[in-house]
PDB file of N, CA and C in Angstrom:
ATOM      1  N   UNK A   1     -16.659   9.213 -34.257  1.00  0.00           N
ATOM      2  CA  UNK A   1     -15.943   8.542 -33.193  1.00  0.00           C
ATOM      3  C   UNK A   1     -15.375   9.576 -32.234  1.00  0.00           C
ATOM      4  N   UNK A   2     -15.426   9.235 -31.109  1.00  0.00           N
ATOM      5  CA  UNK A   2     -15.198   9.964 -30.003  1.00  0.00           C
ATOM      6  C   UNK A   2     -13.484  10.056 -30.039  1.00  0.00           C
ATOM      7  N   UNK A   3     -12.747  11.237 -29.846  1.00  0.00           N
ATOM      8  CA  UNK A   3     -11.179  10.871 -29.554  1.00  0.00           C
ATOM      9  C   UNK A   3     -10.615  11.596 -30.595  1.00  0.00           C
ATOM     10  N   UNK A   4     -11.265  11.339 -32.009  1.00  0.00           N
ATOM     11  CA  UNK A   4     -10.615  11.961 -32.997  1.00  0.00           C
ATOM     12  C   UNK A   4     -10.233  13.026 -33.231  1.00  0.00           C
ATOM     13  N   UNK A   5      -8.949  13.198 -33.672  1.00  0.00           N
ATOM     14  CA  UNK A   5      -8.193  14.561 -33.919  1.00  0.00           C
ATOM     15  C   UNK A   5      -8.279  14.675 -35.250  1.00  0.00           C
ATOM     16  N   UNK A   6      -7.889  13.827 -36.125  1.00  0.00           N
ATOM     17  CA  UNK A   6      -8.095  14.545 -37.175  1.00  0.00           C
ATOM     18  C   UNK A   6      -8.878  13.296 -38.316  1.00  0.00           C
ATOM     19  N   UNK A   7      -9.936  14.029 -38.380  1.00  0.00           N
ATOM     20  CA  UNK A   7     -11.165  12.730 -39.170  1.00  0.00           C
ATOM     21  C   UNK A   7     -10.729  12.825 -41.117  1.00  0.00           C
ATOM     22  N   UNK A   8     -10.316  13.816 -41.550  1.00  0.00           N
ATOM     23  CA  UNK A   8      -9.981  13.616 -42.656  1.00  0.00           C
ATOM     24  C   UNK A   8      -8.524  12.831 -42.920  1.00  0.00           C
ATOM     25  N   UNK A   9      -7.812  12.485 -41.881  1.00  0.00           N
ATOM     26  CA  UNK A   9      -6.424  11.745 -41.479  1.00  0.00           C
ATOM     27  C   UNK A   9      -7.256  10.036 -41.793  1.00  0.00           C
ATOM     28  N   UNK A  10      -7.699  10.198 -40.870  1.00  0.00           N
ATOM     29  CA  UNK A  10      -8.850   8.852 -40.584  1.00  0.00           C
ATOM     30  C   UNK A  10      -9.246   8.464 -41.964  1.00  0.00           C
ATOM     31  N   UNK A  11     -10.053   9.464 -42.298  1.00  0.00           N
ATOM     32  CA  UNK A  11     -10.809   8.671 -43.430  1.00  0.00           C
ATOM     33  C   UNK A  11      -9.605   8.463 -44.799  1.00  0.00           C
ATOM     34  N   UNK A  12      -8.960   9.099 -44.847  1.00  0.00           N
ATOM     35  CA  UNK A  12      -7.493   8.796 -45.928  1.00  0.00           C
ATOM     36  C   UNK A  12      -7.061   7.994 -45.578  1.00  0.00           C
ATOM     37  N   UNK A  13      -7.182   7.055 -44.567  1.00  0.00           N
ATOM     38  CA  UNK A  13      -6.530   5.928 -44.039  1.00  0.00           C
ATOM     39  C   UNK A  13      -7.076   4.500 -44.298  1.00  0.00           C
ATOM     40  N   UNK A  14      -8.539   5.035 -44.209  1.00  0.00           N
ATOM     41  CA  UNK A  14      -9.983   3.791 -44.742  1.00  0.00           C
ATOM     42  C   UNK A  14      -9.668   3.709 -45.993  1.00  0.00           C
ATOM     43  N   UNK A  15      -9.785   5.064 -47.045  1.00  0.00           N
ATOM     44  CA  UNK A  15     -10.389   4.823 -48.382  1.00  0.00           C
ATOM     45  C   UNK A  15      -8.228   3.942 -48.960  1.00  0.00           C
ATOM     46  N   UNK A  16      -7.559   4.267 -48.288  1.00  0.00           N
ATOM     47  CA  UNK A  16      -6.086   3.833 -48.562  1.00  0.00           C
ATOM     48  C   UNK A  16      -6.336   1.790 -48.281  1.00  0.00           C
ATOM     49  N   UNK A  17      -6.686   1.450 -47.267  1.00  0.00           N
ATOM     50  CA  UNK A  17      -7.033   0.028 -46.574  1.00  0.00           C
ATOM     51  C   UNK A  17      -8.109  -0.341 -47.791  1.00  0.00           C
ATOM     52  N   UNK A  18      -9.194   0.478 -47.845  1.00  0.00           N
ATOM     53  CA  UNK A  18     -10.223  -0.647 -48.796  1.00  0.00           C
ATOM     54  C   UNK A  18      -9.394  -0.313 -50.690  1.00  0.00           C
ATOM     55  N   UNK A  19      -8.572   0.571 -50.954  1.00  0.00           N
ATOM     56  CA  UNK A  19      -8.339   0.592 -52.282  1.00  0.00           C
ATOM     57  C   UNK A  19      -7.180  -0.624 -52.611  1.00  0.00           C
ATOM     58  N   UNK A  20      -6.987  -0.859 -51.579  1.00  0.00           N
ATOM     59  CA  UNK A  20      -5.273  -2.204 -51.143  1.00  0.00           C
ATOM     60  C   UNK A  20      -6.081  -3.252 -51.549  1.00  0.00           C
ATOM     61  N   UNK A  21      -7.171  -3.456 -50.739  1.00  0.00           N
ATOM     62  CA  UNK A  21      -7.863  -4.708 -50.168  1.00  0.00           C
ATOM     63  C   UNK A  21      -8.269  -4.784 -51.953  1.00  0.00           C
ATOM     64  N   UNK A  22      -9.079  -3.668 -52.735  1.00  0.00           N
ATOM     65  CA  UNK A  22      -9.554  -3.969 -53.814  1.00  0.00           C
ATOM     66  C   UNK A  22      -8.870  -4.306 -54.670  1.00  0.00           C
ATOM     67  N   UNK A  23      -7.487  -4.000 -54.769  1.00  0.00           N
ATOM     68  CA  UNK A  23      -6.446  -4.180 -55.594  1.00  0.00           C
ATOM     69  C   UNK A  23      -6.039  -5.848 -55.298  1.00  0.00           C
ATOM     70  N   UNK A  24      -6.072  -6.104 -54.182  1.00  0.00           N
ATOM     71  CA  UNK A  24      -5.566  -7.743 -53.949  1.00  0.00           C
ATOM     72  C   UNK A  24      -6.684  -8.745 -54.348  1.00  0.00           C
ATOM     73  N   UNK A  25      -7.576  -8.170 -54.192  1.00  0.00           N
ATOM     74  CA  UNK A  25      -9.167  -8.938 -54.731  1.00  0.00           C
ATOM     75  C   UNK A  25      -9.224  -9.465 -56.347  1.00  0.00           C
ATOM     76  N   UNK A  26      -8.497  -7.650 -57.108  1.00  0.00           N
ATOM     77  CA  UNK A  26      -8.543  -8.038 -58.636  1.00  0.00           C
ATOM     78  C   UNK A  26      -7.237  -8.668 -58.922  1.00  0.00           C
ATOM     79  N   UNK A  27      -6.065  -8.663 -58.513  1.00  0.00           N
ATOM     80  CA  UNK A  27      -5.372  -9.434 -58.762  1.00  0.00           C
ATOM     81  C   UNK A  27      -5.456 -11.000 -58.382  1.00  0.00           C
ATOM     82  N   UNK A  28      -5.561 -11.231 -57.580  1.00  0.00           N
ATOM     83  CA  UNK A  28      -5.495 -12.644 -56.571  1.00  0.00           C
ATOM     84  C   UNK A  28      -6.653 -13.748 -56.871  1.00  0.00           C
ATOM     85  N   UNK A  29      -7.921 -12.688 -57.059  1.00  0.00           N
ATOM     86  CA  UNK A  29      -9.108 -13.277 -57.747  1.00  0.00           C
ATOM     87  C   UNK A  29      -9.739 -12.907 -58.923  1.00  0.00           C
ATOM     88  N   UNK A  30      -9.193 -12.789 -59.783  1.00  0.00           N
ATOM     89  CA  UNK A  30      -9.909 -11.925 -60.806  1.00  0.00           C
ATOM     90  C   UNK A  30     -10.993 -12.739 -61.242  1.00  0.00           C
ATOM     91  N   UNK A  31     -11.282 -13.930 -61.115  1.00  0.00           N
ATOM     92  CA  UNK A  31     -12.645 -15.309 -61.814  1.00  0.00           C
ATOM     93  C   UNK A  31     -13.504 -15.471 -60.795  1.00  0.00           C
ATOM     94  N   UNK A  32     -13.257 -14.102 -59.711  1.00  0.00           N
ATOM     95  CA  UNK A  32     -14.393 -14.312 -58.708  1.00  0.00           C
ATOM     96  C   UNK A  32     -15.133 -12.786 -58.133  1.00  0.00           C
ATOM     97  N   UNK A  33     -15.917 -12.219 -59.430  1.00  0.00           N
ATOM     98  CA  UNK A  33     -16.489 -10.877 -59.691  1.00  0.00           C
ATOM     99  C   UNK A  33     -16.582  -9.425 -57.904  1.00  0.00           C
ATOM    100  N   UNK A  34     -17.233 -10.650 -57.684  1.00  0.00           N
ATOM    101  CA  UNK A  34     -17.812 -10.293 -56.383  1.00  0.00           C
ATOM    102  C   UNK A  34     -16.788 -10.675 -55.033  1.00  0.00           C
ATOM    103  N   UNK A  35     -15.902 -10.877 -54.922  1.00  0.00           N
ATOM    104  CA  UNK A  35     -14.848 -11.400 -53.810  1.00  0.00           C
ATOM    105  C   UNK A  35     -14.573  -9.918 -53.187  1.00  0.00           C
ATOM    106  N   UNK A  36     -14.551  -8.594 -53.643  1.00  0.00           N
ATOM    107  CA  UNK A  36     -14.154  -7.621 -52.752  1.00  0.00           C
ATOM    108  C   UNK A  36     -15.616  -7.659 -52.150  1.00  0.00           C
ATOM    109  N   UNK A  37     -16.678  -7.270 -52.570  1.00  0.00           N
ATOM    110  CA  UNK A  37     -18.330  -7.534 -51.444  1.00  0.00           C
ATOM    111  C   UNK A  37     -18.390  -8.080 -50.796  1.00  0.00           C
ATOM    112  N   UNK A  38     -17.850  -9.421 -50.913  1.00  0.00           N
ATOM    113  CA  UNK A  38     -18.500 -10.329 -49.741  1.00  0.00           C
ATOM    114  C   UNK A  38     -16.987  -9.602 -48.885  1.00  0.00           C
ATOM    115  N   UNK A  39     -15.877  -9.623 -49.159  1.00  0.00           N
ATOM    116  CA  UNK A  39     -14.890  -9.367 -47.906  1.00  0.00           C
ATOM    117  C   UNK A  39     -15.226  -7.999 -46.780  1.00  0.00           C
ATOM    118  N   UNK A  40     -15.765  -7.179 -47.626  1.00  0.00           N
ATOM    119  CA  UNK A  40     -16.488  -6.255 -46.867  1.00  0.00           C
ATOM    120  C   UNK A  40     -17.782  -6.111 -46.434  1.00  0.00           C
ATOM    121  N   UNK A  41     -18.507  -7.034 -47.047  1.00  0.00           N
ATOM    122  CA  UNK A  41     -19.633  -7.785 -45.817  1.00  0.00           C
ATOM    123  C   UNK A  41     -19.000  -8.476 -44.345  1.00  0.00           C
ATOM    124  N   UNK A  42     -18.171  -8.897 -44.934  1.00  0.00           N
ATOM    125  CA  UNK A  42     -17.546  -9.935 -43.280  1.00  0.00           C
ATOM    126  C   UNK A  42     -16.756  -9.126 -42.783  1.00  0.00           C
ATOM    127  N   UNK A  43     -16.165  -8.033 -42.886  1.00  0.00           N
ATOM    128  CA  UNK A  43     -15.622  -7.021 -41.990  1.00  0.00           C
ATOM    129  C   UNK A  43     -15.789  -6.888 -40.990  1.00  0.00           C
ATOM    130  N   UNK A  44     -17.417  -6.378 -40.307  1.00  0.00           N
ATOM    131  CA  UNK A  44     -17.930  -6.311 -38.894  1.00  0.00           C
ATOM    132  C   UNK A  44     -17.485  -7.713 -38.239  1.00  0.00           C
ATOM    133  N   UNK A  45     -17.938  -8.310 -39.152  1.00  0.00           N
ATOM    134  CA  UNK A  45     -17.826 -10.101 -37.696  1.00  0.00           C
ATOM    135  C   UNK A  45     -16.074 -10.051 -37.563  1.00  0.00           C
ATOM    136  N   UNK A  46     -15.759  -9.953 -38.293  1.00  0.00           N
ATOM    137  CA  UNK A  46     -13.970 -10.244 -37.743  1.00  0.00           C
ATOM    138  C   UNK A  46     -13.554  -9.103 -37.119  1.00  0.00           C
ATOM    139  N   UNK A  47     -14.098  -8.228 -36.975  1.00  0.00           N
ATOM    140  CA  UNK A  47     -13.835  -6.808 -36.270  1.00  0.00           C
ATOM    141  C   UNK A  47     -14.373  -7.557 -35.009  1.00  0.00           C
ATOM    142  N   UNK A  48     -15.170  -7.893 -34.534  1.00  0.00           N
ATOM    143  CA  UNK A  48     -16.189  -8.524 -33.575  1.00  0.00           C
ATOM    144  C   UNK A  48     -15.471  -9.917 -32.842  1.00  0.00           C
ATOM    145  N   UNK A  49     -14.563 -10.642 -33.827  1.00  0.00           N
ATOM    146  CA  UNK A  49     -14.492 -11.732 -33.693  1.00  0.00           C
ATOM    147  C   UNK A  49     -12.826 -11.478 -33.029  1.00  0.00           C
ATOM    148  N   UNK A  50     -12.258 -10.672 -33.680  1.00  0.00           N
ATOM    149  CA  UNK A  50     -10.949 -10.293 -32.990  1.00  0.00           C
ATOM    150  C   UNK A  50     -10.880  -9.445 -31.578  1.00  0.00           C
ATOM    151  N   UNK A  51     -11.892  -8.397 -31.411  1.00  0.00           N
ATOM    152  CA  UNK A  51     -12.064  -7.876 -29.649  1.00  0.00           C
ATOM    153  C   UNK A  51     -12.367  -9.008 -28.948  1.00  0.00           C
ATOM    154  N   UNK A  52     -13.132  -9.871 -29.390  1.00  0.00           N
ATOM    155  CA  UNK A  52     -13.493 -10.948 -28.599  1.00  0.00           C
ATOM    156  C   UNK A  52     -12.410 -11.708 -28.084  1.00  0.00           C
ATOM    157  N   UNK A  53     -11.598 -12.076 -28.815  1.00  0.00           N
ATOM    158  CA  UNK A  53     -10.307 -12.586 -28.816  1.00  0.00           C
ATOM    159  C   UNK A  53      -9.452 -11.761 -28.071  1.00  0.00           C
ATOM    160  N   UNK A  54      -9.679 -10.604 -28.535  1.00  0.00           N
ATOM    161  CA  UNK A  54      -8.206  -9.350 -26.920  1.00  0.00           C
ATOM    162  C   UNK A  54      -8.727  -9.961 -25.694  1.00  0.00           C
ATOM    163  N   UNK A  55     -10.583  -9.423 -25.769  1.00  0.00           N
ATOM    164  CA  UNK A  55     -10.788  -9.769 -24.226  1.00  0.00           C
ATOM    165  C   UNK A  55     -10.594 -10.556 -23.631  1.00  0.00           C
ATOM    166  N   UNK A  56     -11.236 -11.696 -24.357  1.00  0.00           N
ATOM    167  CA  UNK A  56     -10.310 -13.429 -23.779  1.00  0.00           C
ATOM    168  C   UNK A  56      -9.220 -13.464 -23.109  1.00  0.00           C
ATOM    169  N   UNK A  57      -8.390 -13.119 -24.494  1.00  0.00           N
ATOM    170  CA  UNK A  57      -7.120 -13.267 -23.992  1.00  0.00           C
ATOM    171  C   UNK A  57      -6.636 -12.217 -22.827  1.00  0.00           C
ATOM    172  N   UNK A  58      -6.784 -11.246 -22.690  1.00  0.00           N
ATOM    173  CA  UNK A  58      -6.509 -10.411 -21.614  1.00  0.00           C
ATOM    174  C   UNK A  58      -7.373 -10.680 -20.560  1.00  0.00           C
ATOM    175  N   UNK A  59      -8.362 -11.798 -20.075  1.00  0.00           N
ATOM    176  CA  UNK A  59      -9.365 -11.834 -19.146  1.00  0.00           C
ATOM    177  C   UNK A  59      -8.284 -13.043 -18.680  1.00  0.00           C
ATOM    178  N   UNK A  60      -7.498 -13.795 -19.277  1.00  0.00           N
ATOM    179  CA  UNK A  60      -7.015 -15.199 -19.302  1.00  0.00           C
ATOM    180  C   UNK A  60      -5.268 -14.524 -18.715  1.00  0.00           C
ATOM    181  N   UNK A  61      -4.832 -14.037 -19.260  1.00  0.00           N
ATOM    182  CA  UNK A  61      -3.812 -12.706 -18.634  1.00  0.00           C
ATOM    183  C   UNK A  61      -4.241 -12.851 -17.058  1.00  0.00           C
ATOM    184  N   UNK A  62      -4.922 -11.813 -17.068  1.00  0.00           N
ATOM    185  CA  UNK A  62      -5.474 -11.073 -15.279  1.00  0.00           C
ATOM    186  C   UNK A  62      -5.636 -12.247 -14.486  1.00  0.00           C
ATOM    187  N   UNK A  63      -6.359 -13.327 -14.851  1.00  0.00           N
ATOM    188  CA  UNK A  63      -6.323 -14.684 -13.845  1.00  0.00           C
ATOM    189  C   UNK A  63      -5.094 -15.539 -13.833  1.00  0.00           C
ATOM    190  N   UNK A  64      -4.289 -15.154 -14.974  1.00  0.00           N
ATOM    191  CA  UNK A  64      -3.146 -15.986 -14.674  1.00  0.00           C
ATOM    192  C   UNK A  64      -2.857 -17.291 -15.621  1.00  0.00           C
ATOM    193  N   UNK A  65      -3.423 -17.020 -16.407  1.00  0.00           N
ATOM    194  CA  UNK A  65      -3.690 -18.510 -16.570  1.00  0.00           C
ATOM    195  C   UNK A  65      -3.318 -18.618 -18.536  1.00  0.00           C
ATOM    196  N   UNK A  66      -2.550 -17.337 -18.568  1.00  0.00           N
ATOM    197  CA  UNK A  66      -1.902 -16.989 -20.039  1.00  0.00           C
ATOM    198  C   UNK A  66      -0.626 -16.957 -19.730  1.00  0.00           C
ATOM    199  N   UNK A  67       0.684 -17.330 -21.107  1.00  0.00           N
ATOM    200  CA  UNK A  67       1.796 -15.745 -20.355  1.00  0.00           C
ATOM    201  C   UNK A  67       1.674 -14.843 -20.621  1.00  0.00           C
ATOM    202  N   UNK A  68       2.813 -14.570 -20.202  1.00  0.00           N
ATOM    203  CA  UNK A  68       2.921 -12.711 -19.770  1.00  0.00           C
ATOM    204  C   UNK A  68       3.961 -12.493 -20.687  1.00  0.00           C
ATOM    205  N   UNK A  69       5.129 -13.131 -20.595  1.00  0.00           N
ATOM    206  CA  UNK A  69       6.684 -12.459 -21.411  1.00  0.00           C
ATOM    207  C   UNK A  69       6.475 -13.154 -22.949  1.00  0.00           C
ATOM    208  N   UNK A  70       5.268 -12.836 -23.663  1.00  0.00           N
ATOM    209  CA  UNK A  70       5.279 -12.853 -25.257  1.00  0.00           C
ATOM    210  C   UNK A  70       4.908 -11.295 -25.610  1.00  0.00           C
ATOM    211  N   UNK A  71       5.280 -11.583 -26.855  1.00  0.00           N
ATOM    212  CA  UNK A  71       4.627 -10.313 -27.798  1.00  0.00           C
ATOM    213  C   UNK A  71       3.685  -9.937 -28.233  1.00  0.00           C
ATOM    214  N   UNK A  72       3.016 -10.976 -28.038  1.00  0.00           N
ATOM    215  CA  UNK A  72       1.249 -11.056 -28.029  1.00  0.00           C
ATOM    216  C   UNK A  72       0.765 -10.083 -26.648  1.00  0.00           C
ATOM    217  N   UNK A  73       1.117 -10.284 -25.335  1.00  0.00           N
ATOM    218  CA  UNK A  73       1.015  -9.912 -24.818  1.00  0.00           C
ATOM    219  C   UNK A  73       1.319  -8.440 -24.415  1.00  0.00           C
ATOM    220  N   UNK A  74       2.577  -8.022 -24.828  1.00  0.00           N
ATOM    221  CA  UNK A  74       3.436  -7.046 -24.678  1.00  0.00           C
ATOM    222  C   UNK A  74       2.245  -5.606 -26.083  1.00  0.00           C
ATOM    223  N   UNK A  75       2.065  -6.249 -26.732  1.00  0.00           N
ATOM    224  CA  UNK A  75       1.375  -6.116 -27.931  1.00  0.00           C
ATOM    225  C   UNK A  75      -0.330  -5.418 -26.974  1.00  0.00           C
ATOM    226  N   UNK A  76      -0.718  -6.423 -26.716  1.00  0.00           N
ATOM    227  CA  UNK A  76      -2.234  -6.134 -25.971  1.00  0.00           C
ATOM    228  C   UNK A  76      -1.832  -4.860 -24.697  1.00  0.00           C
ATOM    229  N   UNK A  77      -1.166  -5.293 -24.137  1.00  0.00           N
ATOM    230  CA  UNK A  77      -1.120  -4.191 -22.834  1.00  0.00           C
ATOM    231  C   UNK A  77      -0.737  -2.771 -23.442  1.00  0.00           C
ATOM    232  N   UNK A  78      -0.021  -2.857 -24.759  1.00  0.00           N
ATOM    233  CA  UNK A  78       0.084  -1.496 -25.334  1.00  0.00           C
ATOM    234  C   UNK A  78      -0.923  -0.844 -25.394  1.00  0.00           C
ATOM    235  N   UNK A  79      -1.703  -1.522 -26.601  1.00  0.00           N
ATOM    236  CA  UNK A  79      -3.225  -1.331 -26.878  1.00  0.00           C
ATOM    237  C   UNK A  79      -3.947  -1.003 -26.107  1.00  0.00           C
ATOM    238  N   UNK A  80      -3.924  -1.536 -24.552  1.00  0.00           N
ATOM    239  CA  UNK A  80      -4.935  -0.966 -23.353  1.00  0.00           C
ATOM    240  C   UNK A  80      -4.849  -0.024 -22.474  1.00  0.00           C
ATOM    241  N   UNK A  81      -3.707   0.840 -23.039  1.00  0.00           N
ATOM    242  CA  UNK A  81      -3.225   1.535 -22.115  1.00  0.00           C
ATOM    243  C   UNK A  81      -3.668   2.813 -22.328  1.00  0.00           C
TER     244      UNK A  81
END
């Protein structure tokens, strides 16, 4: 990825997110073997499915036709800056 300063920061940050995610999988589901796979099969689409959703919503922003004084908002313009 382009930007990165420090990629071993990064990746201690992934393997920290998927060891959480695996830990809530065996607790929460333990009678369902396979529940951490499929959650990290569907990763990309909700990665996909949530930009879709900034842009929207920030395309819906710029025309006017969102508000402006939430935290949702206040939240996104951080992010784009």
């Amino acid at each position: 990825m382009k930007g990165i300063m420090n990629r071993k920061h990064v990746q201690e940050g992934y393997e920290q997110v998927q060891q959480a995610l695996l830990d809530y999988t065996v607790n929460c589901y333990p009678h369902i073997q396979d529940k951490f796979t499929k959650l990290l099969m569907v990763m990309p689409e909700i990665h996909q499915m949530a930009s879709r959703g900034e842009d929207h919503l920030y395309h819906k922003h710029c025309d006017g036709s969102a508000p402006t004084q939430t935290l949702l908002m206040e939240m996104l313009h951080a992010k784009r800056k």
